[in-house]
Protein backbone atom coordinates (compact mmCIF):
# COMPACT_ATOMS: atom_id res chain seq x y z
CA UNK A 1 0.00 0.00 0.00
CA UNK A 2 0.94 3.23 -0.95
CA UNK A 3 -0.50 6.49 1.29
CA UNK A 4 -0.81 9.75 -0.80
CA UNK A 5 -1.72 13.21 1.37
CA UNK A 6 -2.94 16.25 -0.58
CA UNK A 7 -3.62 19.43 2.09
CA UNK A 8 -7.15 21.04 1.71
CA UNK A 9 -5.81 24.13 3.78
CA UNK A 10 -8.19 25.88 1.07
CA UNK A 11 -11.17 24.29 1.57
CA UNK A 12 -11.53 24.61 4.84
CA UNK A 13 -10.82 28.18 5.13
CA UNK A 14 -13.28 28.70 2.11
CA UNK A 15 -16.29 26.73 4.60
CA UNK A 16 -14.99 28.86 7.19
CA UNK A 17 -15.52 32.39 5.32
CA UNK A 18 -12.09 32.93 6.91
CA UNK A 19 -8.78 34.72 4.93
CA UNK A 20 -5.16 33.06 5.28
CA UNK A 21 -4.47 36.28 6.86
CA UNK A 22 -7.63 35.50 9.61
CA UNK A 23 -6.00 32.14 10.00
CA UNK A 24 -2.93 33.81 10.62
CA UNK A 25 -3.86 35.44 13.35
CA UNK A 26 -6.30 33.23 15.42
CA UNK A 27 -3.68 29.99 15.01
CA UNK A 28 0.00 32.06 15.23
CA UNK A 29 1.06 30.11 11.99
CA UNK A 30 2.66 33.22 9.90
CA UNK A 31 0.71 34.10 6.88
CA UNK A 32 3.67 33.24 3.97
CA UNK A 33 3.36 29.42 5.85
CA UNK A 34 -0.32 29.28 5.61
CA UNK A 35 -0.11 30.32 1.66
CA UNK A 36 2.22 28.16 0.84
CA UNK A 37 0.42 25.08 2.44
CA UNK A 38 -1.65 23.39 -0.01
CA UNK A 39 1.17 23.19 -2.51
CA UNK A 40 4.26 22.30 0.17
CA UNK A 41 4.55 18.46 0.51
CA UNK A 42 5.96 19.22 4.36
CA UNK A 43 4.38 20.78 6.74
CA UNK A 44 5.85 21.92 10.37
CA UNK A 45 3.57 19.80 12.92
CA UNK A 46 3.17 22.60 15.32
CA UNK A 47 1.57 24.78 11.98
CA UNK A 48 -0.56 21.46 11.49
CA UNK A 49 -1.75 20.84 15.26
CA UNK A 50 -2.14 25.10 15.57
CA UNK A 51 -4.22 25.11 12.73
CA UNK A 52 -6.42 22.31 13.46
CA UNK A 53 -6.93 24.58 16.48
CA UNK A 54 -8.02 27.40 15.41
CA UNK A 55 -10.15 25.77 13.04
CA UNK A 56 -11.73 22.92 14.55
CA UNK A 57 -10.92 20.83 11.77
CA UNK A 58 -10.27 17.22 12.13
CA UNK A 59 -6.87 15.73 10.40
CA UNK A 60 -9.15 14.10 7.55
CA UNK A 61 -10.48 17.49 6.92
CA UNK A 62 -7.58 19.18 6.52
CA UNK A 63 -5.35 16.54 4.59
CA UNK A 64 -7.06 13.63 1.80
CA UNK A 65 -5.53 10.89 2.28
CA UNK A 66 -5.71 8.12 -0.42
CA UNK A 67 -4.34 4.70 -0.11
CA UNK A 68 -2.98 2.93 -3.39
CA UNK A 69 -1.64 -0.12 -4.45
CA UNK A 70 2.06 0.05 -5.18
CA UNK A 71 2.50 1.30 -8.53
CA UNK A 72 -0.67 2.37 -9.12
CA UNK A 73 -1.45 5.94 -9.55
């Protein structure tokens, strides 16, 4: 098996109504971080747990997570 994570970071702001500069501010993560988090393939776990904070979002919610055979795509 083969685990593939793609960040929603834009999603969930968009259900929120919330800006990445909103985010910003209630979770501490600095704005350039929080725009450059859907396309980044690592992400600083204290930016991940501080945004799940501020947001209320659950893991799942924030990151899809697919599961693949091995050398499928």
């Amino acid at each position: 098996m083969k685990l593939t994570v793609k960040p929603r970071l834009g999603a969930v702001l968009s259900q929120l109504n919330w800006s990445q500069s909103e985010l910003s501010r209630r979770s501490g993560v600095p704005q350039a971080s929080i725009s450059r988090f859907d396309n980044s393939e690592r992400h600083y776990d204290w930016h991940v747990a501080s945004i799940m904070k501020a947001t209320g979002a659950k893991y799942e919610e924030l990151f899809e997570v697919k599961e693949t055979e091995e050398g499928a795509e």
